[in-house]
PDB file of N, CA and C in Angstrom:
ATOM      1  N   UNK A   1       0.830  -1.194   0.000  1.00  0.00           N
ATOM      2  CA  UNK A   1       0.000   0.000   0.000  1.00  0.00           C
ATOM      3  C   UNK A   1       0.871   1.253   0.000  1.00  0.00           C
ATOM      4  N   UNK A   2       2.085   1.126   1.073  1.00  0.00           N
ATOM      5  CA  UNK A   2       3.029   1.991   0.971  1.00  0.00           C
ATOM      6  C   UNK A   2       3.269   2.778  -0.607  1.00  0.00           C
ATOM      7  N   UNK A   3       3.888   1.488  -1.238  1.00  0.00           N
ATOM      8  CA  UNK A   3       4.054   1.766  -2.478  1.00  0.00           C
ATOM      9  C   UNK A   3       3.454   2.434  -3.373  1.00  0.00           C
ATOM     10  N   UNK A   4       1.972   2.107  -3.791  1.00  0.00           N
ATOM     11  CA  UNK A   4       0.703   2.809  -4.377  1.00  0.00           C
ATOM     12  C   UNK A   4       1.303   4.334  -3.551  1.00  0.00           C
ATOM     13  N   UNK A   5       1.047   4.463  -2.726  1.00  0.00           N
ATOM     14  CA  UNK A   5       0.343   5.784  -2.243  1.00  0.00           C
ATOM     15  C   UNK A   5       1.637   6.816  -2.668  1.00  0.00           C
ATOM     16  N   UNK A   6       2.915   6.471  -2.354  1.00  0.00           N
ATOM     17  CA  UNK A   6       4.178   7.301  -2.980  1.00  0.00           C
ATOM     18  C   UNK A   6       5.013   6.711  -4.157  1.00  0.00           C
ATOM     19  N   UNK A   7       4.507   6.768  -4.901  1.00  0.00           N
ATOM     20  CA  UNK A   7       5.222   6.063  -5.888  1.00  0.00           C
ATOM     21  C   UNK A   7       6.593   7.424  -6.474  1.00  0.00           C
ATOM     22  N   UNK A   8       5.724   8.504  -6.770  1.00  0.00           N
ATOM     23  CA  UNK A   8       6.259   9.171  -7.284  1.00  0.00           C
ATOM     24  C   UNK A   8       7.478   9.654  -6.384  1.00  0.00           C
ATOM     25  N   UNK A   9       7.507   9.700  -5.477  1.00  0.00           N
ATOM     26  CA  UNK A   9       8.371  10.041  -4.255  1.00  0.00           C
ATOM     27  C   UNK A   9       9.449   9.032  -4.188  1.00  0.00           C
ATOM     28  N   UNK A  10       9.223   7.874  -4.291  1.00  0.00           N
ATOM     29  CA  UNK A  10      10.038   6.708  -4.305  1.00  0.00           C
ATOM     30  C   UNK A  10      10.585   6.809  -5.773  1.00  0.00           C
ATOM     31  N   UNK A  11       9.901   6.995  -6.854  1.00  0.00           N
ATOM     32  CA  UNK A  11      10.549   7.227  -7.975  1.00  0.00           C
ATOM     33  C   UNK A  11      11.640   8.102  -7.959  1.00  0.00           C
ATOM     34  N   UNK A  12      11.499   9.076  -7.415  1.00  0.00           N
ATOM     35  CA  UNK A  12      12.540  10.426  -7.601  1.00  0.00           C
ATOM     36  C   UNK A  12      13.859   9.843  -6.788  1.00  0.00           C
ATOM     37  N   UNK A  13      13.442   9.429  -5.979  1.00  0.00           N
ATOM     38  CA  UNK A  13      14.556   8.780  -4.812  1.00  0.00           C
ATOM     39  C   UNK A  13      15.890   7.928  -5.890  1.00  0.00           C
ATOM     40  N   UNK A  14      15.272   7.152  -6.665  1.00  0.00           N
ATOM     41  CA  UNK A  14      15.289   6.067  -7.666  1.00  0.00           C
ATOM     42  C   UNK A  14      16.111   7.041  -8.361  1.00  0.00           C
ATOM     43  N   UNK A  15      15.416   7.656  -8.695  1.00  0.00           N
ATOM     44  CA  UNK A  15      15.901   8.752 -10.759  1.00  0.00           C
ATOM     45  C   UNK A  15      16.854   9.709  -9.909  1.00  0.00           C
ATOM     46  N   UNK A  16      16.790  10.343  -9.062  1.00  0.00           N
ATOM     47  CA  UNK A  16      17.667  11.546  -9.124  1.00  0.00           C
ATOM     48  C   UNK A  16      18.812  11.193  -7.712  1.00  0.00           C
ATOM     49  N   UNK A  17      18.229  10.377  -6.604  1.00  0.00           N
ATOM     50  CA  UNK A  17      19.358  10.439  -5.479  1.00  0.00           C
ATOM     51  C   UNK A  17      19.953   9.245  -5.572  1.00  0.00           C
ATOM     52  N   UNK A  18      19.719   8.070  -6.950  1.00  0.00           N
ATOM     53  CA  UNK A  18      20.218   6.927  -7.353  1.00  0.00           C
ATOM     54  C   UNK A  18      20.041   6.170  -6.166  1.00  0.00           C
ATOM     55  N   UNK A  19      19.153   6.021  -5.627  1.00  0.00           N
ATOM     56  CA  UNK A  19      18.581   4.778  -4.439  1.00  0.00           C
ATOM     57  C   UNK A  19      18.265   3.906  -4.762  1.00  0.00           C
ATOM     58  N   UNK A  20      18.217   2.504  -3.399  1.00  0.00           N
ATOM     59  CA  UNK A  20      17.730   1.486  -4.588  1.00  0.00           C
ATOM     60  C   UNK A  20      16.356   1.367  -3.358  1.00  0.00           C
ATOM     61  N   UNK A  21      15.290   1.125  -3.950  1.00  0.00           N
ATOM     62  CA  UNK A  21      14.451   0.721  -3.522  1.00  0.00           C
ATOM     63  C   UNK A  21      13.913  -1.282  -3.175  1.00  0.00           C
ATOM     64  N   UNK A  22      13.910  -1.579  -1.948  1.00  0.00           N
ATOM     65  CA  UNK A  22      13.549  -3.083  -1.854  1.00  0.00           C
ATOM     66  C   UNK A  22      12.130  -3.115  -2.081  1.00  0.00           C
ATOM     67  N   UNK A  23      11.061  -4.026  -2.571  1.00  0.00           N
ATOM     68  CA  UNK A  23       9.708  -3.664  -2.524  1.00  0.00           C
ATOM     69  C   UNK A  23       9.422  -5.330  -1.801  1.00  0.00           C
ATOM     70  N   UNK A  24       8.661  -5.076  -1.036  1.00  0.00           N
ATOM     71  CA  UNK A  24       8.396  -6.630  -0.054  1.00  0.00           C
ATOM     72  C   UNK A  24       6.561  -6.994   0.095  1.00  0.00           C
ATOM     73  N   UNK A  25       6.311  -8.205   0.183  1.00  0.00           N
ATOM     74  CA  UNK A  25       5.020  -8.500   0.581  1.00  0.00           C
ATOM     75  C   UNK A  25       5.232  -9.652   1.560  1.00  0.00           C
ATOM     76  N   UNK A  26       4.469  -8.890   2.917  1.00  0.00           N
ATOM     77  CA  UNK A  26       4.299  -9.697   4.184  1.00  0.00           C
ATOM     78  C   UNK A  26       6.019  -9.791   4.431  1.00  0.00           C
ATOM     79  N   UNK A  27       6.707  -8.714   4.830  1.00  0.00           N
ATOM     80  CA  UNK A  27       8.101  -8.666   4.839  1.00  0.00           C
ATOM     81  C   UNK A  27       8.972  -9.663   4.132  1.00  0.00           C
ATOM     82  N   UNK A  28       9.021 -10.194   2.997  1.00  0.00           N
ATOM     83  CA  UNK A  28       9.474 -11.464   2.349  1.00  0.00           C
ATOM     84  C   UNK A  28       9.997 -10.322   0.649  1.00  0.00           C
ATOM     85  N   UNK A  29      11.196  -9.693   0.582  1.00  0.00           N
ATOM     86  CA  UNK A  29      11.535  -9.252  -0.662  1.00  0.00           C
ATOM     87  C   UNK A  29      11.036  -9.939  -1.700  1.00  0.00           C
ATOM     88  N   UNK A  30      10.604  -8.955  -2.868  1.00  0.00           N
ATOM     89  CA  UNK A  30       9.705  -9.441  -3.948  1.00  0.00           C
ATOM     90  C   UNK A  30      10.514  -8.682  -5.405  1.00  0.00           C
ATOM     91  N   UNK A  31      10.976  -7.654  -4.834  1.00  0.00           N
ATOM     92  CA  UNK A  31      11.809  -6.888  -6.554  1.00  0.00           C
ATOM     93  C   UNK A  31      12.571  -5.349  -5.563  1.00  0.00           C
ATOM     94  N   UNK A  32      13.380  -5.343  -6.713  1.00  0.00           N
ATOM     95  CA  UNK A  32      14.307  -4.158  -6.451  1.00  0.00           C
ATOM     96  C   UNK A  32      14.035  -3.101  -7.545  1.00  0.00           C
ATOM     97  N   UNK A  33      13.214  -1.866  -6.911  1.00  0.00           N
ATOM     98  CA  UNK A  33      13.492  -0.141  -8.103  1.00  0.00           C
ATOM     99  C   UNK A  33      14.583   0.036  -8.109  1.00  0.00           C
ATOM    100  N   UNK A  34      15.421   0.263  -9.183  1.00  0.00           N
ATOM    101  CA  UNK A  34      16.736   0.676  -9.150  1.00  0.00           C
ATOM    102  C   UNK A  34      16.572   1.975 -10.652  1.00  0.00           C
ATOM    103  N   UNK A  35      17.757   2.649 -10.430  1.00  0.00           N
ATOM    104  CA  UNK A  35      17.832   3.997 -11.366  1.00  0.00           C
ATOM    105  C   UNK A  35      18.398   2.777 -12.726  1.00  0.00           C
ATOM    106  N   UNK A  36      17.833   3.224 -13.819  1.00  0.00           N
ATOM    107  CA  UNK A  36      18.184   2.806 -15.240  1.00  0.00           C
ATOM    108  C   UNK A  36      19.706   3.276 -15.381  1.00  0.00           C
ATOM    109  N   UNK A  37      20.271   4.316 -14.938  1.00  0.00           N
ATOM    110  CA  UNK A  37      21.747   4.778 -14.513  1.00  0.00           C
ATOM    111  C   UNK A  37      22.642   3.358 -13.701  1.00  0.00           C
ATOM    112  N   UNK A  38      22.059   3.028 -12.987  1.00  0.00           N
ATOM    113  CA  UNK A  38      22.780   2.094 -11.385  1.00  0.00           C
ATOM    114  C   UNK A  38      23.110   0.668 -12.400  1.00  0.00           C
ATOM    115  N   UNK A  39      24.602   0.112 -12.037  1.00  0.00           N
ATOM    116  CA  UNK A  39      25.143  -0.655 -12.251  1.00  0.00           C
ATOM    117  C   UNK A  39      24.642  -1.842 -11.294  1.00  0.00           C
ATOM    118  N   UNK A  40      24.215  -2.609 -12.158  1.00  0.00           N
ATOM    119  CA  UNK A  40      23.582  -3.590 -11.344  1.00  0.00           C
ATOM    120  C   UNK A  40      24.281  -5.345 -12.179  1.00  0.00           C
ATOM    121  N   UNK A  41      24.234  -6.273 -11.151  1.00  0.00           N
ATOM    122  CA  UNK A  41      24.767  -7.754 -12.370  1.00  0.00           C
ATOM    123  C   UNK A  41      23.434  -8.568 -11.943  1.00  0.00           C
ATOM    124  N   UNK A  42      24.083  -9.856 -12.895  1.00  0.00           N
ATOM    125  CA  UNK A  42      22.500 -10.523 -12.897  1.00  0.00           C
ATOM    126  C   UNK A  42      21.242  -9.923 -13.925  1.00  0.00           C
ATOM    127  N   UNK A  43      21.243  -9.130 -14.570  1.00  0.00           N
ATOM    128  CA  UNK A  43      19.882  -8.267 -15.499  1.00  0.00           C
ATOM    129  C   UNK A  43      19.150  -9.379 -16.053  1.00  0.00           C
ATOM    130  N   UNK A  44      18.008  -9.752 -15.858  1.00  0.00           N
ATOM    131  CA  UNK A  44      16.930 -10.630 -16.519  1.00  0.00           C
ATOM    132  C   UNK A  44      16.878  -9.999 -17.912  1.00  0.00           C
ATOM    133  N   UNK A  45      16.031 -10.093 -19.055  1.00  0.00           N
ATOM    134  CA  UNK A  45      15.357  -9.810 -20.348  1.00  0.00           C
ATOM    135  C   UNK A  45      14.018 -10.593 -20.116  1.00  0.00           C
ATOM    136  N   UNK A  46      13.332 -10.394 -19.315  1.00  0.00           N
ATOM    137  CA  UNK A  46      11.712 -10.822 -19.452  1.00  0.00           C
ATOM    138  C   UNK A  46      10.660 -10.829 -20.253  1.00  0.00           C
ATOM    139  N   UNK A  47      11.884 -10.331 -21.437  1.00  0.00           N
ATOM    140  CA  UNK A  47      10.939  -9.894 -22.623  1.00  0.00           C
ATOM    141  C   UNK A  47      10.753 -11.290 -23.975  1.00  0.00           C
ATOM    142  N   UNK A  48      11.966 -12.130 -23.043  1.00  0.00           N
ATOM    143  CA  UNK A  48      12.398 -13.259 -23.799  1.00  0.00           C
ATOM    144  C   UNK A  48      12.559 -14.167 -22.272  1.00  0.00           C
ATOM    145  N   UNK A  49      10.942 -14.700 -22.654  1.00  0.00           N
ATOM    146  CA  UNK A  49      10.865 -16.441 -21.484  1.00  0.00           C
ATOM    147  C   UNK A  49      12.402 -16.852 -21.552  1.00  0.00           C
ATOM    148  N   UNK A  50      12.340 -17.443 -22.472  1.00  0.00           N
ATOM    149  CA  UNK A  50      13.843 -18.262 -23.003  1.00  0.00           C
ATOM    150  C   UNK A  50      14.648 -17.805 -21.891  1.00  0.00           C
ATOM    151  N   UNK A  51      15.134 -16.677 -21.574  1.00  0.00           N
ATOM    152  CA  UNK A  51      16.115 -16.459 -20.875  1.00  0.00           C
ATOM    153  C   UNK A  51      16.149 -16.741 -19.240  1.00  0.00           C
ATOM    154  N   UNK A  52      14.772 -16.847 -18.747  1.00  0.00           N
ATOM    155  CA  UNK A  52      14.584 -17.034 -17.222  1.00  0.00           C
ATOM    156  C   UNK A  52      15.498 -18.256 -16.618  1.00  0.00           C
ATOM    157  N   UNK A  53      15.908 -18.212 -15.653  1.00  0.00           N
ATOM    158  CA  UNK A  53      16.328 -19.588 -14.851  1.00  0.00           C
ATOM    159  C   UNK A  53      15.076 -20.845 -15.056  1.00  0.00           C
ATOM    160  N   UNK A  54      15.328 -22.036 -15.048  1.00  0.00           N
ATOM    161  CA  UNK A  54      14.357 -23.431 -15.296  1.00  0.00           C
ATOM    162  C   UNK A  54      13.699 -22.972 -13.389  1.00  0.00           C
ATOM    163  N   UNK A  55      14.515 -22.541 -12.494  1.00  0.00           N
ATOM    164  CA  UNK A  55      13.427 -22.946 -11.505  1.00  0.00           C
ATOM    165  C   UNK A  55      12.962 -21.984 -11.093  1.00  0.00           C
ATOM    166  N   UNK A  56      13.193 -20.580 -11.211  1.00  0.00           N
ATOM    167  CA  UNK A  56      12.267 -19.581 -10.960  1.00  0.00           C
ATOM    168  C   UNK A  56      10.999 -19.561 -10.766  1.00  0.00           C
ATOM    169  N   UNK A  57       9.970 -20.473 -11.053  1.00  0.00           N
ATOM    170  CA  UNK A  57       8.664 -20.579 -11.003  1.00  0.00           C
ATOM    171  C   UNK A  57       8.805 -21.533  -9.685  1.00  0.00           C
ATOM    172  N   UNK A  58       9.360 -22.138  -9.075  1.00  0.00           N
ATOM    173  CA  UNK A  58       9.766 -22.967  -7.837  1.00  0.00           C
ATOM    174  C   UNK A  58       9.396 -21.855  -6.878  1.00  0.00           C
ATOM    175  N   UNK A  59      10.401 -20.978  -7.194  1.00  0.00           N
ATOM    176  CA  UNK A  59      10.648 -19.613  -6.030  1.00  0.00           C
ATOM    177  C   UNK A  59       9.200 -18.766  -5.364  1.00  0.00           C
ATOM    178  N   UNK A  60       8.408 -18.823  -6.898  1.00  0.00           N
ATOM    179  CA  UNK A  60       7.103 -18.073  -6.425  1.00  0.00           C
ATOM    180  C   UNK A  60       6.027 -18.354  -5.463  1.00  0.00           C
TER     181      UNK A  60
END
């Protein structure tokens, strides 16, 4: 709910003070906001199944 209600606030955090945001449900991490700038390893392409890990659907 957090989230919904400031998004834009958390965005800016993201885009301009290069933060990374954790986003969680029932305290259990679920995804990371990060700035399109921020060096990050590991990058998925979700745009291509093909590329996911075989057990990722385990995890959910």
């Amino acid at each position: 709910m957090d989230m919904r209600q400031n998004f834009g606030t958390l965005l800016n955090q993201v885009a301009i003070k290069d933060e990374e945001i954790v986003i969680e449900r029932a305290g259990k991490p679920l995804a990371r906001l990060v700035s399109m700038n921020s060096a990050t390893s590991g990058k998925l392409d979700f745009r291509d199944i093909g590329k996911l890990p075989n057990d990722i659907w385990n995890e959910l």
